[in-house]
Protein backbone atom coordinates (compact mmCIF):
# COMPACT_ATOMS: atom_id res chain seq x y z
CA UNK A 1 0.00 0.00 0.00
CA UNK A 2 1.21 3.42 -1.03
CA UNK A 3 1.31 4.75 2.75
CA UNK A 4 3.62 1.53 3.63
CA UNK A 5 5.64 2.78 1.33
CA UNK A 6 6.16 6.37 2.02
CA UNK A 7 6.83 5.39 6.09
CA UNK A 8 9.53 3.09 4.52
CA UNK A 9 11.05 5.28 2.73
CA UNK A 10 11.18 7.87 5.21
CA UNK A 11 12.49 5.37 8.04
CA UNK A 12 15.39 4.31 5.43
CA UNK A 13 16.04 8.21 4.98
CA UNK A 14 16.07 9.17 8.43
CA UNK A 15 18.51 6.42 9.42
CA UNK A 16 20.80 7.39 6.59
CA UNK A 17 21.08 10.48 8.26
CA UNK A 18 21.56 9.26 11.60
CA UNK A 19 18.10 10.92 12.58
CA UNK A 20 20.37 14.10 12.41
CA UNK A 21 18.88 17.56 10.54
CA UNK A 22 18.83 21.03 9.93
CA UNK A 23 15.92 22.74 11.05
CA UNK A 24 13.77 25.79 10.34
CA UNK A 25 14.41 27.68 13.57
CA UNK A 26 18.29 26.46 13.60
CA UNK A 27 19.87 30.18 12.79
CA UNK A 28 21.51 30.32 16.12
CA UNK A 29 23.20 27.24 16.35
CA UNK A 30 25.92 29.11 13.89
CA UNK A 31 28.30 29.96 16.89
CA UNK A 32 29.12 33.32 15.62
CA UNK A 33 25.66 34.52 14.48
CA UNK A 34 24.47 33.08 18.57
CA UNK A 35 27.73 35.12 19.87
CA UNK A 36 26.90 38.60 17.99
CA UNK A 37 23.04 38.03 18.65
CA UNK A 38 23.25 37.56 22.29
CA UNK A 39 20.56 39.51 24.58
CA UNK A 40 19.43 40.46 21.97
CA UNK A 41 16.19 39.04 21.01
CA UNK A 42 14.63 41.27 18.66
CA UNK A 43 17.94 40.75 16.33
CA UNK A 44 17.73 36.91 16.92
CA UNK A 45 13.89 36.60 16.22
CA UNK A 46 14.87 38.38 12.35
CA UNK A 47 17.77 36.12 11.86
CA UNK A 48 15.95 32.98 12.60
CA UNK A 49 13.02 33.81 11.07
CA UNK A 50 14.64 35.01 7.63
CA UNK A 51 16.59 31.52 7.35
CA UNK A 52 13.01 29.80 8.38
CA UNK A 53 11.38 31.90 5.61
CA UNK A 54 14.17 31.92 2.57
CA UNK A 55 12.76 29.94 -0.78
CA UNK A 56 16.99 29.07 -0.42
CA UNK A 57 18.48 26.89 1.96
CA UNK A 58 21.07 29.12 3.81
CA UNK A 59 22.00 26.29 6.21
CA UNK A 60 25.33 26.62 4.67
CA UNK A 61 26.29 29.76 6.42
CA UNK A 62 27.45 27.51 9.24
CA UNK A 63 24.13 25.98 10.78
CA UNK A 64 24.75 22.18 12.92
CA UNK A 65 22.43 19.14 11.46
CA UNK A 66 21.38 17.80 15.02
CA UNK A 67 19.68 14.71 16.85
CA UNK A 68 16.95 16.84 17.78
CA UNK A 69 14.95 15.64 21.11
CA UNK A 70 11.47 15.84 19.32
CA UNK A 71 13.01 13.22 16.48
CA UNK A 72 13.82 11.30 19.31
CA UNK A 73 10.66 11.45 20.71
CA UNK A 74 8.47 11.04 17.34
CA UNK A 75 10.43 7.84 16.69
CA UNK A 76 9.74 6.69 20.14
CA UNK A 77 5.87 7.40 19.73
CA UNK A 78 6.02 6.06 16.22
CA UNK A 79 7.24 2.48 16.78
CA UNK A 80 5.55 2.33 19.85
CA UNK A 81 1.70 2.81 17.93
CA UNK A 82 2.60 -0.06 15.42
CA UNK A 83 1.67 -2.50 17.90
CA UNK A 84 3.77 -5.06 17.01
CA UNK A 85 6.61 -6.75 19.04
CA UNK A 86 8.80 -6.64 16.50
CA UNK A 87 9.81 -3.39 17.47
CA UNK A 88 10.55 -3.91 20.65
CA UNK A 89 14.46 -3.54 19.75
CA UNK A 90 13.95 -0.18 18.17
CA UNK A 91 11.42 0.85 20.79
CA UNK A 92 14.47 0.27 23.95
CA UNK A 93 16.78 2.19 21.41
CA UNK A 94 14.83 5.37 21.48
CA UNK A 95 13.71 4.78 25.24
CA UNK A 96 17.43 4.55 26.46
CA UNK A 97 18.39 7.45 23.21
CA UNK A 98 15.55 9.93 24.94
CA UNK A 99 17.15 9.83 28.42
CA UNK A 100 20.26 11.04 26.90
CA UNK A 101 18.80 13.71 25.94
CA UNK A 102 16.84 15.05 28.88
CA UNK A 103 18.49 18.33 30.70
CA UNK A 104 21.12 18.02 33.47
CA UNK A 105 19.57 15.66 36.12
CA UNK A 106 15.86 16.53 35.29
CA UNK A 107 13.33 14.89 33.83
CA UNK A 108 12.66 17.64 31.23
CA UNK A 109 13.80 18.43 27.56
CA UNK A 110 14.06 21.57 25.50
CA UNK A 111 15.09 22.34 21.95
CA UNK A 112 18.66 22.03 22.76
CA UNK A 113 19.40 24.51 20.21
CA UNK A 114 19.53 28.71 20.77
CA UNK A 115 16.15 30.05 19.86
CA UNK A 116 13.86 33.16 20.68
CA UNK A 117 10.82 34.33 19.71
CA UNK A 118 8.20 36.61 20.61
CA UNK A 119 7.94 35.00 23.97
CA UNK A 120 11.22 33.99 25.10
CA UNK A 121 14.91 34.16 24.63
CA UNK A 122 16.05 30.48 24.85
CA UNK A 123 19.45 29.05 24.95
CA UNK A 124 20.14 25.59 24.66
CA UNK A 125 19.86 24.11 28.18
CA UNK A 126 16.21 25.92 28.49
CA UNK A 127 13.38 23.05 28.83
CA UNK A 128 10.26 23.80 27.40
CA UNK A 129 6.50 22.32 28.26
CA UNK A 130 6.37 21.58 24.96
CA UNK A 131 9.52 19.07 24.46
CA UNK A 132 8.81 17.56 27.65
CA UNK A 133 4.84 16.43 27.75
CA UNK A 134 5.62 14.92 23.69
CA UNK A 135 8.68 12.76 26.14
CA UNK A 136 6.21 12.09 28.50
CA UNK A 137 3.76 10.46 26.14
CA UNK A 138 5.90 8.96 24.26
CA UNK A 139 7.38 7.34 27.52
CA UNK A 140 3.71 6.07 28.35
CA UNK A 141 3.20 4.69 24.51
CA UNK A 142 6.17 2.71 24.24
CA UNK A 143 5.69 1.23 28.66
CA UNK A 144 4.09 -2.12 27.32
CA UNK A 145 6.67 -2.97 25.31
CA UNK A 146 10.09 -1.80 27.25
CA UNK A 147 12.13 -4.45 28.68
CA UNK A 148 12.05 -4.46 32.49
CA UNK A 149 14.74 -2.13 33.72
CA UNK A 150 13.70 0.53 31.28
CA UNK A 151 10.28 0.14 32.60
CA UNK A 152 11.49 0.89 36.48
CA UNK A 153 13.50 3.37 34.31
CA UNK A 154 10.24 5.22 32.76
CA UNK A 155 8.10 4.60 35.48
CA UNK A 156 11.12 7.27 37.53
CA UNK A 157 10.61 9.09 34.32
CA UNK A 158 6.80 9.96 34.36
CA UNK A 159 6.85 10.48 37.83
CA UNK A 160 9.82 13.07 37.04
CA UNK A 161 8.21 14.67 34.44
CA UNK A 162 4.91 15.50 36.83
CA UNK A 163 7.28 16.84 39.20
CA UNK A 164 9.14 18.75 37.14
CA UNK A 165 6.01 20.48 36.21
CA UNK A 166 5.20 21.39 39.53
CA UNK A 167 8.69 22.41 40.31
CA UNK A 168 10.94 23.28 37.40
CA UNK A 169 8.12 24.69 35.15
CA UNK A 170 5.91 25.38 37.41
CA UNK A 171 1.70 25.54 38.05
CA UNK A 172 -0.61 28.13 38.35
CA UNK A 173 -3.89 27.64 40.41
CA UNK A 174 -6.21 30.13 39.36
CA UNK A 175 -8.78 28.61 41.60
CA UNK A 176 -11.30 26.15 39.49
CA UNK A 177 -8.67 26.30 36.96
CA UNK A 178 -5.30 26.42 36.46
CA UNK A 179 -2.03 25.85 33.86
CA UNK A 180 1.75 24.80 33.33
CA UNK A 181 4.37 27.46 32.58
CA UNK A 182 5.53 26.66 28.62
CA UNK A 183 9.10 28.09 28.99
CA UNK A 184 10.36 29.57 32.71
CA UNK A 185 9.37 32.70 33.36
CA UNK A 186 6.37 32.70 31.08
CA UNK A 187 3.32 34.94 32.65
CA UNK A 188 0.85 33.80 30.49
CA UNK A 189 -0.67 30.30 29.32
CA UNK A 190 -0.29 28.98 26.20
CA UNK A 191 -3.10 26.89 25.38
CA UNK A 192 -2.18 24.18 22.91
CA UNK A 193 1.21 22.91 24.97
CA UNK A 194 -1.43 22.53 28.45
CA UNK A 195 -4.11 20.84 26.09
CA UNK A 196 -0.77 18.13 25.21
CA UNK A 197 -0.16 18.42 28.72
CA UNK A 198 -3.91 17.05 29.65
CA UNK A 199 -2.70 14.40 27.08
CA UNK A 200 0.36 13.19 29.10
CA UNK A 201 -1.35 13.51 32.53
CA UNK A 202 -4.91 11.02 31.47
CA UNK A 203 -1.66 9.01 30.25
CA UNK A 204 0.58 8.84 33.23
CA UNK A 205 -2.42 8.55 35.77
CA UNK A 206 -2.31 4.62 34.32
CA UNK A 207 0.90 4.27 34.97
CA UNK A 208 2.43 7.10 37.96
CA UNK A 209 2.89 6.24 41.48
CA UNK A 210 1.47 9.73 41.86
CA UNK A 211 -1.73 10.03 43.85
CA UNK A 212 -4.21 9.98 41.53
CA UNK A 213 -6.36 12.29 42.89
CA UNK A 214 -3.95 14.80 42.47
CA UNK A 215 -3.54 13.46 39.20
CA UNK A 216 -7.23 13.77 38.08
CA UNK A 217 -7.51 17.08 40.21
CA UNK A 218 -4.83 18.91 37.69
CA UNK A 219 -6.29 17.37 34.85
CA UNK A 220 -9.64 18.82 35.25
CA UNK A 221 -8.06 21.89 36.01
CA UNK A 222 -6.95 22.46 32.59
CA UNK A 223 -9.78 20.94 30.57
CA UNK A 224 -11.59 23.82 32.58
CA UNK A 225 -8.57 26.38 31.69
CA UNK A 226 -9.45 25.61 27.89
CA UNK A 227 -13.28 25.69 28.61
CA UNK A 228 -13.15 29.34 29.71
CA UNK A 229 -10.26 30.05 26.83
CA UNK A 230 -12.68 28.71 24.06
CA UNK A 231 -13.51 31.12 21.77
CA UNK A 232 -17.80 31.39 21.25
CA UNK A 233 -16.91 30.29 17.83
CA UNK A 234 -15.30 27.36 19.06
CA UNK A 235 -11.45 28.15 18.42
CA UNK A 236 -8.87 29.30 21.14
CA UNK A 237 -6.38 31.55 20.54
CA UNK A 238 -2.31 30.55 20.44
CA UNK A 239 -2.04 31.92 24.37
CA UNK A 240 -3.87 34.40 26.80
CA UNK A 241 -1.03 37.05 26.04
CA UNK A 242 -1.80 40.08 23.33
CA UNK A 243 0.94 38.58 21.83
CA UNK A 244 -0.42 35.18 20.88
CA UNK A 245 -4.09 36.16 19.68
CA UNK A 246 -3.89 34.21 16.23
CA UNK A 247 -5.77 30.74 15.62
CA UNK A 248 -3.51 28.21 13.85
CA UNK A 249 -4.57 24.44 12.07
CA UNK A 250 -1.62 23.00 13.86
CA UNK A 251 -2.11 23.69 17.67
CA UNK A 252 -5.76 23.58 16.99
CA UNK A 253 -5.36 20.26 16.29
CA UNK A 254 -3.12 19.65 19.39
CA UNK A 255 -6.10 20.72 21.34
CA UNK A 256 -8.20 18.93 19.82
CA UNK A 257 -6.69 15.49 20.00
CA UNK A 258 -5.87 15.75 23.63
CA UNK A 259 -9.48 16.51 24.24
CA UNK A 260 -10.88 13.46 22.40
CA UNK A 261 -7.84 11.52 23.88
CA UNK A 262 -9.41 12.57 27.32
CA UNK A 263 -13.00 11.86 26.21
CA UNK A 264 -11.81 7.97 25.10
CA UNK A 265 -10.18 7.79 28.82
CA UNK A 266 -13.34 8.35 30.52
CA UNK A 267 -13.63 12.56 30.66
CA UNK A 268 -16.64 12.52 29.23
CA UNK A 269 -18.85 15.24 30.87
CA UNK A 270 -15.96 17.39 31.10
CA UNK A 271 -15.33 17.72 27.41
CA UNK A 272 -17.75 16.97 25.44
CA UNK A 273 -19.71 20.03 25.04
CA UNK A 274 -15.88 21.80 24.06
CA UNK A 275 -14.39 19.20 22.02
CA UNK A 276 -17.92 19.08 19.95
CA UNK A 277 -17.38 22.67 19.54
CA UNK A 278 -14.23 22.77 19.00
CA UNK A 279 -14.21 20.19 16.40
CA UNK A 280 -17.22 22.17 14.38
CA UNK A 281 -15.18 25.02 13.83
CA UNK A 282 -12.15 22.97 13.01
CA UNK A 283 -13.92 21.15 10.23
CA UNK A 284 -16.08 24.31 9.30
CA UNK A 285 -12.92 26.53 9.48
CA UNK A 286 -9.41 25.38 9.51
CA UNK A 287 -10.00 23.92 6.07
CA UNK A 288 -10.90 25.30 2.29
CA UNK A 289 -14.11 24.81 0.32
CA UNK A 290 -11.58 22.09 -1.34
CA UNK A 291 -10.14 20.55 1.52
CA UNK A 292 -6.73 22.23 1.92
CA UNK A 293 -5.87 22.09 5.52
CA UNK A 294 -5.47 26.29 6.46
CA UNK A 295 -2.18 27.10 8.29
CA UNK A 296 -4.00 30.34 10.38
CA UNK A 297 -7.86 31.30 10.37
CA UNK A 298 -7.35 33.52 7.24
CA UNK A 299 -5.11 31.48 4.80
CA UNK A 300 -6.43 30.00 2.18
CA UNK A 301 -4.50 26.71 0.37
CA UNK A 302 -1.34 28.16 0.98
CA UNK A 303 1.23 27.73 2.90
CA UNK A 304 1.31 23.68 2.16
CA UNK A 305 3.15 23.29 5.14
CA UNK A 306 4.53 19.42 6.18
CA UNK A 307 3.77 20.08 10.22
CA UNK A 308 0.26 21.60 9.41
CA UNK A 309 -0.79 18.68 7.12
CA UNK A 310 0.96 16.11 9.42
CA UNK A 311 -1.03 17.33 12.45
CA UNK A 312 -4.42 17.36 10.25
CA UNK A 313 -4.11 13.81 9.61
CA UNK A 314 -3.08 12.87 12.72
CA UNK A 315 -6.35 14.99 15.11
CA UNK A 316 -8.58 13.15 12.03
CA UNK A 317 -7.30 10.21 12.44
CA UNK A 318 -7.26 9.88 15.99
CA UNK A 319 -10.55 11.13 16.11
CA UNK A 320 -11.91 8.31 14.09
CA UNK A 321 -10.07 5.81 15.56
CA UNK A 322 -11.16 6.71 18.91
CA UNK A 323 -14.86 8.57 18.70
CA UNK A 324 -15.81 7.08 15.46
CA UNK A 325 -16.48 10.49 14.42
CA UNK A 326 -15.35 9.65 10.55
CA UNK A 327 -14.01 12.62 8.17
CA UNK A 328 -13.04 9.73 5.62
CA UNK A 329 -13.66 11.98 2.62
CA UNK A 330 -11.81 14.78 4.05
CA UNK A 331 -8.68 12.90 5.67
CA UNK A 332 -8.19 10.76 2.42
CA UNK A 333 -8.35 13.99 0.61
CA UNK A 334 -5.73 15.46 3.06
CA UNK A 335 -3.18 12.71 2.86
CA UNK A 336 -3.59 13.04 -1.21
CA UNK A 337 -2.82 16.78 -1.04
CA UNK A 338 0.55 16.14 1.12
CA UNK A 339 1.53 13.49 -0.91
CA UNK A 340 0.85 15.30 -3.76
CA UNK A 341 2.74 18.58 -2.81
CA UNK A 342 5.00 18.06 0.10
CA UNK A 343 6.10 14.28 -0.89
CA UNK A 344 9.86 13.65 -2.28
CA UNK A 345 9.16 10.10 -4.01
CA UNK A 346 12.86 9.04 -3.18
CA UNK A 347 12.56 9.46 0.28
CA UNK A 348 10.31 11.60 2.40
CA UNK A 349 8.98 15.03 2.89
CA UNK A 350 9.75 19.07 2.05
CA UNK A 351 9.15 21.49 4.26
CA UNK A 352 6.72 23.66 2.40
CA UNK A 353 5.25 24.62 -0.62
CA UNK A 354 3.85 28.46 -1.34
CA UNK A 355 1.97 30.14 -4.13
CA UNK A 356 5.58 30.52 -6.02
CA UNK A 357 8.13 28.62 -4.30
CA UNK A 358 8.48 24.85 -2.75
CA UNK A 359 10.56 24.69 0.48
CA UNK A 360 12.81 21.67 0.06
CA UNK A 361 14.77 21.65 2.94
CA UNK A 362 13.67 18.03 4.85
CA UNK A 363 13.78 19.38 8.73
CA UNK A 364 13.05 15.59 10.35
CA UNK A 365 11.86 16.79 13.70
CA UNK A 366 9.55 19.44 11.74
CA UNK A 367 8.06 17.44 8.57
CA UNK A 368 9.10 14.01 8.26
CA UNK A 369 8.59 12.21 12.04
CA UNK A 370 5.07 13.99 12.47
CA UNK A 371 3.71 12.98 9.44
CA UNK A 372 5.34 9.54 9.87
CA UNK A 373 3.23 9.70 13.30
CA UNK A 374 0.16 10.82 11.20
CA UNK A 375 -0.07 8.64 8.61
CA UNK A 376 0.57 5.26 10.98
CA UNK A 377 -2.26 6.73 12.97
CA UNK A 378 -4.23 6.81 9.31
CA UNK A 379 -3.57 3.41 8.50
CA UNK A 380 -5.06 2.84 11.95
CA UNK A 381 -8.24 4.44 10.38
CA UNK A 382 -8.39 2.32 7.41
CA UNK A 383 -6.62 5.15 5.30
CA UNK A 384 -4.51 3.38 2.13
């Protein structure tokens, strides 16, 4: 089947590189362009984002190809969902792989790279919310089929990572509700990272020593954080902040997923009446008249872009798999449209493709492990 084929060809790519990329946001991992940028985040913000955004690949101006902890991650999820023990070999590689890559003797991960943004000025020992709930449910996915000391070793591991939330990151109670810091010192929540971090907790409580009281009692905390964030159209914004009022396809489908995720696990009065919403005004919204998945609220077909599409297939495909709420027509149409644009028939996928250019670069963390998570979770849907 053609989507055996693509994952095979982007497994035997990936290894050829040694799971090692480039990456769109990698600017500052050229030593000298990190050295003159530094406290400086305005300057850094341009630099990254006019590498990210060049039709030309400047990684030659000195950018590092990486193991990147989200590749590490992906890979981990990825064999981990094929069900099979087979993979049981590859599975304990990435297990034992993602502990090497976790931040001094934490159980938290970052980009390990330099990077800022409009919200923070990052260098590469910085964990991030982000990095470290995609570990932690990775960690849960693969527990069935890790060999016994790796799973006293990830049982330490999840119990880390919900302490490190409390402590390292740290939580907000804002009485009935309440939210994870994304990067330290962060005054504002961002919603999408705490929806993947509602994700990781319904996922842990299985397997934590934690009390699970406490457990369920920070869970509901945040499905009722994203209740009061939803938007009356059904959308939420990127974060509370001024700064992050923009609705994106990507991290609404983060949301999303975790929500139905929740729902399958038993949270059913809590979410339903949001994640029906919510998944309304994806379908109504987030894509075109023609079923191109919309990067932000007011795109139309363009940007093609590999993380957008990946993320698509993967919140329709989960959704079917576990609500039976089937989009067949529309996530069959989706996984046509990447594979039509974004898909490099040698090996795996580009970047991007605009109106007038197509982004080549193949950024594994980025475009080719999510949408090798995506379209395994498609063939879980019946999707050929």
């Amino acid at each position: 089947m053609l989507i055996n084929e693509i994952l095979k060809k982007c497994e035997n790519y990936i290894i050829k590189e040694e799971f090692r990329s480039y990456d769109q946001f990698d600017a500052l991992t050229n030593p000298f362009i990190n050295r003159i940028t530094k406290n400086k985040q305005l300057l850094r913000r341009i630099v990254i984002q006019t590498v990210s955004k060049s039709p030309f690949d400047l990684h030659w101006l000195g950018m590092k190809k990486m193991l990147h902890t989200k590749t590490v991650s992906d890979l981990l999820w990825f064999y981990s969902i094929k069900d099979e023990k087979d993979f049981t070999t590859e599975i304990n590689f990435f297990f034992d792989l993602l502990m090497t890559k976790k931040l001094k003797d934490h159980y938290y991960w970052g980009l390990n790279f330099p990077y800022a943004s409009r919200f923070i000025d990052a260098d590469e020992l910085t964990p991030n919310l982000y990095n470290t709930v995609n570990a932690g449910i990775s960690i849960c996915n693969s527990f069935l089929y890790l060999n016994s000391e790796n799973k006293v070793i990830a049982k330490d591991a999840i119990n880390g990572i919900v302490n490190s939330m409390e402590k390292e990151f740290g939580y907000i109670d804002e009485k009935n509700k309440g939210w994870y810091i994304y990067y330290p010192g962060q005054k504002y929540p961002v919603y999408n990272v705490n929806a993947l971090a509602i994700y990781f907790l319904v996922s842990a409580k299985k397997i934590s020593s934690i009390d699970s009281e406490f457990m369920n009692q920070r869970i509901i905390s945040l499905i009722n954080l994203l209740k009061e964030a939803q938007e009356i159209n059904g959308s939420w914004f990127y974060s509370r902040s001024n700064q992050g009022k923009w609705v994106d396809g990507f991290h609404t489908g983060f949301i999303l997923e975790s929500l139905a995720f929740a729902y399958k696990e038993g949270y059913h009065a809590e979410v339903k009446e949001m994640l029906n919403c919510g998944y309304e005004f994806y379908l109504s919204e987030m894509f075109t008249d023609n079923g191109y998945a919309k990067f932000y609220l007011k795109s139309n077909k363009y940007p093609i872009e590999s993380q957008n599409y990946a993320q698509a297939i993967q919140t329709l495909s989960n959704i079917t798999n576990w609500l039976n709420w089937d989009q067949e027509k529309l996530l069959n149409g989706i996984i046509n449209i990447a594979i039509k644009n974004l898909y490099d028939k040698k090996s795996s996928f580009y970047f991007k493709r605009t109106r007038f250019f197509i982004y080549k670069k193949k950024f594994i963390r980025w475009s080719i492990t999510p949408m090798m998570l995506a379209l395994t979770y498609a063939k879980l849907a019946n999707c050929e």
